[in-house]
C-alpha atoms as a PDB file:
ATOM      1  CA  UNK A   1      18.774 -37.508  20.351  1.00  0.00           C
ATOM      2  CA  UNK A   2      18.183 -36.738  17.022  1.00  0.00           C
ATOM      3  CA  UNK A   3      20.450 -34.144  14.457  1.00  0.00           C
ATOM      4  CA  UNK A   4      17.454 -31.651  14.773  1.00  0.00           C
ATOM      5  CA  UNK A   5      17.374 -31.143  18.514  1.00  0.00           C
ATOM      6  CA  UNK A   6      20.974 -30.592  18.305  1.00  0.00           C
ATOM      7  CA  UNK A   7      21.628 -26.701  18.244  1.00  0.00           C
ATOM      8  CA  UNK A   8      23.631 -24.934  15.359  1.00  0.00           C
ATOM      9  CA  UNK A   9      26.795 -24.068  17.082  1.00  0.00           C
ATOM     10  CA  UNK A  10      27.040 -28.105  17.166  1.00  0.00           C
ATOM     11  CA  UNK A  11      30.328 -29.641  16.239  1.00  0.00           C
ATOM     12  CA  UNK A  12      30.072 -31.293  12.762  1.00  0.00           C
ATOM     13  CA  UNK A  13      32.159 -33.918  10.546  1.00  0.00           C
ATOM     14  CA  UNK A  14      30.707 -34.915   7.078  1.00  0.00           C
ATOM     15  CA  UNK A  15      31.946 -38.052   6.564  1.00  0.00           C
ATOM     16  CA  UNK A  16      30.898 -38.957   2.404  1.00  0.00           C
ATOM     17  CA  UNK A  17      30.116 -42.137   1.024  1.00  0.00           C
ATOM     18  CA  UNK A  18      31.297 -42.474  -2.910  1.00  0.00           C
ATOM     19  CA  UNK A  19      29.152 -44.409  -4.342  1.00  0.00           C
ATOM     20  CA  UNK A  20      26.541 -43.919  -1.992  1.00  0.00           C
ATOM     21  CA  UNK A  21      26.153 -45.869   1.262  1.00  0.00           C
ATOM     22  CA  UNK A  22      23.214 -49.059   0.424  1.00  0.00           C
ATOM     23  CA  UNK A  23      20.589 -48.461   3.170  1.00  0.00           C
ATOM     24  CA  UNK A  24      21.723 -52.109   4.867  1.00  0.00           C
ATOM     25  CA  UNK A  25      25.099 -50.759   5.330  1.00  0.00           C
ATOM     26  CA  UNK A  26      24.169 -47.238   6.692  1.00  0.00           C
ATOM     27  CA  UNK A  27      21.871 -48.249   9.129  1.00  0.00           C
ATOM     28  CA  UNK A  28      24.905 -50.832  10.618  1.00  0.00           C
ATOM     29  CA  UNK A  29      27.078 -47.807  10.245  1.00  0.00           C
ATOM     30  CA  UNK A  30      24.869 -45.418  12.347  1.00  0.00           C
ATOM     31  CA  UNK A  31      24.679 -48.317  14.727  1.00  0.00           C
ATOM     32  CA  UNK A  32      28.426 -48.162  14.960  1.00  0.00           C
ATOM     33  CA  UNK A  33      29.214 -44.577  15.277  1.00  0.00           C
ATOM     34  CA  UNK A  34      25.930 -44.562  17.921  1.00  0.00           C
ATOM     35  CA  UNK A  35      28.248 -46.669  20.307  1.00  0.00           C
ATOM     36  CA  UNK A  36      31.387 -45.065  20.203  1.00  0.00           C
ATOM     37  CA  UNK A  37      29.925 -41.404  20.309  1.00  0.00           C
ATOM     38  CA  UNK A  38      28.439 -42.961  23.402  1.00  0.00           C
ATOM     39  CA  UNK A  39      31.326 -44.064  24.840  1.00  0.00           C
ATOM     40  CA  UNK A  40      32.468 -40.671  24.172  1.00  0.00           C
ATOM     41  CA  UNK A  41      29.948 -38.858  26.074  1.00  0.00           C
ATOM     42  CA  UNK A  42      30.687 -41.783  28.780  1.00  0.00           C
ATOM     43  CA  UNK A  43      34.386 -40.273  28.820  1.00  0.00           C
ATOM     44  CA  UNK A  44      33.164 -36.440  28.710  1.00  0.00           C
ATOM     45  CA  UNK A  45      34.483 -35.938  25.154  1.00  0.00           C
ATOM     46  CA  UNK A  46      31.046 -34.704  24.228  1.00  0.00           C
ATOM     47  CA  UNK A  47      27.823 -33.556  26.292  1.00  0.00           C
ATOM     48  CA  UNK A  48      25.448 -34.778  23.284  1.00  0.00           C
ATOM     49  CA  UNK A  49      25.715 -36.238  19.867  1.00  0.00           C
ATOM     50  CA  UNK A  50      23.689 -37.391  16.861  1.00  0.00           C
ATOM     51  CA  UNK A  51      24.093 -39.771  13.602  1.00  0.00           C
ATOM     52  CA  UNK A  52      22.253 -39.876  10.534  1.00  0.00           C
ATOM     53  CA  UNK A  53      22.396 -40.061   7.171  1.00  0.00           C
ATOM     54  CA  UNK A  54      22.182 -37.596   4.463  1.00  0.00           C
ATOM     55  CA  UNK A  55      21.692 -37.217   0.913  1.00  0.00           C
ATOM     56  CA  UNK A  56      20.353 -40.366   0.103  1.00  0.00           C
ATOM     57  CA  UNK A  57      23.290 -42.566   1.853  1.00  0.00           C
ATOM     58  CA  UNK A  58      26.568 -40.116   0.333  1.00  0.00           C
ATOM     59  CA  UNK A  59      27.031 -38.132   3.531  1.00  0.00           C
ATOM     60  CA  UNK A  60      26.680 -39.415   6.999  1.00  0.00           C
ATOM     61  CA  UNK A  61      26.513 -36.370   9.452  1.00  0.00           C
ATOM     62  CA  UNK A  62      28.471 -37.005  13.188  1.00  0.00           C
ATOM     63  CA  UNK A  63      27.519 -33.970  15.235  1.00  0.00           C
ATOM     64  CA  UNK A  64      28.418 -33.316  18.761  1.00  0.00           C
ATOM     65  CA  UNK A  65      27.754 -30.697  21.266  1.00  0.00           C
ATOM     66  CA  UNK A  66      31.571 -29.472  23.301  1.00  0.00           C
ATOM     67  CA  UNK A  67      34.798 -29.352  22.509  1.00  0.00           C
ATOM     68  CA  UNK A  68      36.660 -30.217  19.379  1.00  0.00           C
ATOM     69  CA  UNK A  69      37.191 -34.174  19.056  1.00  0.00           C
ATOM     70  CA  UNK A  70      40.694 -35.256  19.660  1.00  0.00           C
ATOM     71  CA  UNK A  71      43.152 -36.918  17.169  1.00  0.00           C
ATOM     72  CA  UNK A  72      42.737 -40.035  19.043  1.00  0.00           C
ATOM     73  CA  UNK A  73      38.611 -39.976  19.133  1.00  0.00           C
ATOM     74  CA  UNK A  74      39.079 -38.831  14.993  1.00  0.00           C
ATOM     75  CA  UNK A  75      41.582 -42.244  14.728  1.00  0.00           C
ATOM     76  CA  UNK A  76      38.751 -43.931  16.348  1.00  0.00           C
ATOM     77  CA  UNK A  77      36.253 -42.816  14.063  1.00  0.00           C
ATOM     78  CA  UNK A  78      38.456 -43.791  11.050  1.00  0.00           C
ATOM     79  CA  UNK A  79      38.989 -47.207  12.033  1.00  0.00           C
ATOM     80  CA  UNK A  80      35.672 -47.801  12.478  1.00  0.00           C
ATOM     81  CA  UNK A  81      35.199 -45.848   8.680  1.00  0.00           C
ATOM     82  CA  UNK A  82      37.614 -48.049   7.159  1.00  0.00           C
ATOM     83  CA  UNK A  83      35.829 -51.403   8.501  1.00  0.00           C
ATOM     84  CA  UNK A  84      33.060 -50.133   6.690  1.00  0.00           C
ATOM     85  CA  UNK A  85      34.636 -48.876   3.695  1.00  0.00           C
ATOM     86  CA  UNK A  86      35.976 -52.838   3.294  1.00  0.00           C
ATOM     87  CA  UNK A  87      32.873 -54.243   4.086  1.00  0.00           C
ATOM     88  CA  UNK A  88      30.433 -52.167   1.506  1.00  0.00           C
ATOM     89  CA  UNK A  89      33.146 -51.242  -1.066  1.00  0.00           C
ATOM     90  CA  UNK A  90      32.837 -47.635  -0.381  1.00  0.00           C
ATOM     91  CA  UNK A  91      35.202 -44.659   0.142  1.00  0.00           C
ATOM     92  CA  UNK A  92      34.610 -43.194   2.970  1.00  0.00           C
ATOM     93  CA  UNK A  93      37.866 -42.208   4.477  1.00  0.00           C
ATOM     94  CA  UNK A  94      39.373 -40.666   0.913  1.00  0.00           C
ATOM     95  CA  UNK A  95      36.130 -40.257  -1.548  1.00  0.00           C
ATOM     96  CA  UNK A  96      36.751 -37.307  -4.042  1.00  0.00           C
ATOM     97  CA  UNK A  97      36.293 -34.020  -2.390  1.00  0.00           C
ATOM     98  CA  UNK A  98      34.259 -32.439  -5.076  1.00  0.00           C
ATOM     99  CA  UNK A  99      30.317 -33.203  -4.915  1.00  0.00           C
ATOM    100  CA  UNK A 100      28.176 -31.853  -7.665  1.00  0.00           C
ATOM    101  CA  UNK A 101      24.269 -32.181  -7.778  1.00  0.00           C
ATOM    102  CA  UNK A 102      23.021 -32.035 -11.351  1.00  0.00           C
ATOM    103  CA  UNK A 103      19.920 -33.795 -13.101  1.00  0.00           C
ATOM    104  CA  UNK A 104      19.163 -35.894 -10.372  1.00  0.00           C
ATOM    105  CA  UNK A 105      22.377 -37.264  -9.564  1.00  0.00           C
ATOM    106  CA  UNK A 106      24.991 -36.850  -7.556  1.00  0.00           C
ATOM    107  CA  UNK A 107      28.986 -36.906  -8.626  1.00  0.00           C
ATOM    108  CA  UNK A 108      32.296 -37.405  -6.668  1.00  0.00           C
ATOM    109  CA  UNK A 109      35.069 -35.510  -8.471  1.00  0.00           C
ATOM    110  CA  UNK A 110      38.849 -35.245  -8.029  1.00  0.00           C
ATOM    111  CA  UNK A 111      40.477 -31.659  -8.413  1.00  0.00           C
ATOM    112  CA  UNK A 112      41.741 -32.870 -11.649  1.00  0.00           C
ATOM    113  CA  UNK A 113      38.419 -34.619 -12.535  1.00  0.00           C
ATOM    114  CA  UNK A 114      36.556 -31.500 -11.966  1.00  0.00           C
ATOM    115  CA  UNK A 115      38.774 -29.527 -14.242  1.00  0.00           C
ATOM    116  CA  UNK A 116      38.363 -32.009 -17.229  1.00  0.00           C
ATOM    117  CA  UNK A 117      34.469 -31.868 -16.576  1.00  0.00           C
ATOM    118  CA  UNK A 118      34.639 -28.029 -16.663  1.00  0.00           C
ATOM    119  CA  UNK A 119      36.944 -27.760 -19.527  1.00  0.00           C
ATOM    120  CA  UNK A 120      34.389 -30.197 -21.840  1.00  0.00           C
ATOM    121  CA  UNK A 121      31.814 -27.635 -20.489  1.00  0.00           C
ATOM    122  CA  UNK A 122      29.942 -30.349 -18.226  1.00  0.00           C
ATOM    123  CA  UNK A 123      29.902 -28.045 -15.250  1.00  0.00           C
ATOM    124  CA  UNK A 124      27.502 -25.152 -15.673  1.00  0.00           C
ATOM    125  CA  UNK A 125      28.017 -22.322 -13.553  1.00  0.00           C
ATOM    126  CA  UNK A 126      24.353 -22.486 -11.515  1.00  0.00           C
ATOM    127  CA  UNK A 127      24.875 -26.328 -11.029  1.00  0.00           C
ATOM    128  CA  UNK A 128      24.445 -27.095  -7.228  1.00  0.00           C
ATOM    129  CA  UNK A 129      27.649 -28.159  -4.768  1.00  0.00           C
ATOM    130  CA  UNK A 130      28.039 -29.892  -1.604  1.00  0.00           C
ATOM    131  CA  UNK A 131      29.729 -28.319   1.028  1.00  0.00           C
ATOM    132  CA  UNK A 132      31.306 -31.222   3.333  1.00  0.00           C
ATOM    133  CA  UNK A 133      34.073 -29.285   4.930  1.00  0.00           C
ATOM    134  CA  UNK A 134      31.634 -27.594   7.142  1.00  0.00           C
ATOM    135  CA  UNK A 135      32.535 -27.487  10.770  1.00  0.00           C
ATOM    136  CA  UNK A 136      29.150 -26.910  12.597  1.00  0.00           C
ATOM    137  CA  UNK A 137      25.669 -28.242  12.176  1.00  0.00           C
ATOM    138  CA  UNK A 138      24.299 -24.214  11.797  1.00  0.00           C
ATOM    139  CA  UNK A 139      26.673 -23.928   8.589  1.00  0.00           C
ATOM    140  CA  UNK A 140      24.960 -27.805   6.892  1.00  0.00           C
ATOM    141  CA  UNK A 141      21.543 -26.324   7.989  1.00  0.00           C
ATOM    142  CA  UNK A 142      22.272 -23.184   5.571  1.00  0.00           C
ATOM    143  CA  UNK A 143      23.456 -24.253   2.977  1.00  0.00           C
ATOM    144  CA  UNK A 144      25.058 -27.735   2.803  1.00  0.00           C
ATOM    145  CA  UNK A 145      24.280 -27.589  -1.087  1.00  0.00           C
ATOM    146  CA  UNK A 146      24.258 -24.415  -2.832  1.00  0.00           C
ATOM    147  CA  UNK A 147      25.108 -23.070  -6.057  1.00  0.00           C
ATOM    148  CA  UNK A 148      28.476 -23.108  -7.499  1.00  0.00           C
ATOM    149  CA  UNK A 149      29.272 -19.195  -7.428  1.00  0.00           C
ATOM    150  CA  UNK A 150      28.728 -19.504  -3.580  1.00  0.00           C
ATOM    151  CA  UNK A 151      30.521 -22.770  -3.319  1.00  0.00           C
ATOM    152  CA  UNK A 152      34.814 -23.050  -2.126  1.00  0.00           C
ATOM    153  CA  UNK A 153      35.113 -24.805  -5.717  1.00  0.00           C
ATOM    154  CA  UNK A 154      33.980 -21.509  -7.835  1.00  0.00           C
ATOM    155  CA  UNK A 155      37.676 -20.520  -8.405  1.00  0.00           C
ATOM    156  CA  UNK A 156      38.637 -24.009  -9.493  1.00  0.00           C
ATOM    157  CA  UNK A 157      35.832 -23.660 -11.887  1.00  0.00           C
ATOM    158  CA  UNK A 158      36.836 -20.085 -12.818  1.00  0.00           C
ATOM    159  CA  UNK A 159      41.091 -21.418 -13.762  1.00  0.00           C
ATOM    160  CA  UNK A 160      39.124 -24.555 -15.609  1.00  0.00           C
ATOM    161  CA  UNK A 161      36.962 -22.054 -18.011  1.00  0.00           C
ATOM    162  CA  UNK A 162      40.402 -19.832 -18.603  1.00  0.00           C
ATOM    163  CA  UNK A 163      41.919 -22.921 -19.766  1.00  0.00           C
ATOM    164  CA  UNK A 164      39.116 -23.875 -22.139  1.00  0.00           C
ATOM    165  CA  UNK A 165      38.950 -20.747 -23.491  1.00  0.00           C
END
């Protein structure tokens, strides 16, 4: 099943890749997650599921159709993660939570890092955002990058422009 026949009330966890994930190393991850989320479905944890990549190889979208995932199927998921992470020198498990979309490219900030940008005045207020604390497949599908104003880090931005003024 692909992440388009799944419907919008779908379970969703946005796992990002900083720096992005090389194609080689997504594709083996996909393969990876495929297997478990099967095993999943095997055990009932889920009645359907999907994989892919997003983004150009930052996000990689696990979506599920039931319940919530338990804390044992997330440590499961974050083992497999961290194999990766060592394997493809990525951060996957703890990347910066901020992701910005401006002039083509795509930046990982910390809280901290984001303030600094803002303060310098590197963050304009119409720049685009990536939303990766989504929790359902409808809520990616509408707006998984959208403006700043409309984007959970607009009052960090709005403290950082206080401070430089």
């Amino acid at each position: 099943m692909t992440i388009d026949e799944l419907p919008d009330d779908a379970m969703l966890r946005v796992v990002s890749a900083c720096p992005a994930l090389p194609a080689v190393a997504a594709e083996a991850m996909c393969l990876a997650l495929t297997k478990l989320f099967a095993q999943f479905q095997h055990e009932g944890r889920c009645s359907e599921f999907a994989i892919t990549v997003a983004g150009g190889g930052s996000f990689m979208l696990l979506a599920w159709v039931g319940s919530p995932l338990s804390g044992c199927s997330h440590d499961k998921i974050a083992k497999l993660l961290s194999l990766f992470e060592q394997r493809a020198a990525v951060a996957l498990l703890a990347p910066p939570p901020i992701v910005m979309e401006g002039d083509g490219q795509r930046q990982f900030f910390t809280h901290s890092q984001f303030k600094a940008a803002v303060i310098e005045g590197l963050v304009a207020r119409d720049v685009l955002m990536w939303d990766t604390m989504v929790a359902d497949l409808g809520s990616w599908r509408a707006g998984s990058c959208r403006p700043l104003s409309e984007h959970w880090a607009y009052p960090l931005w709005q403290r950082a422009q206080a401070l430089a003024s």
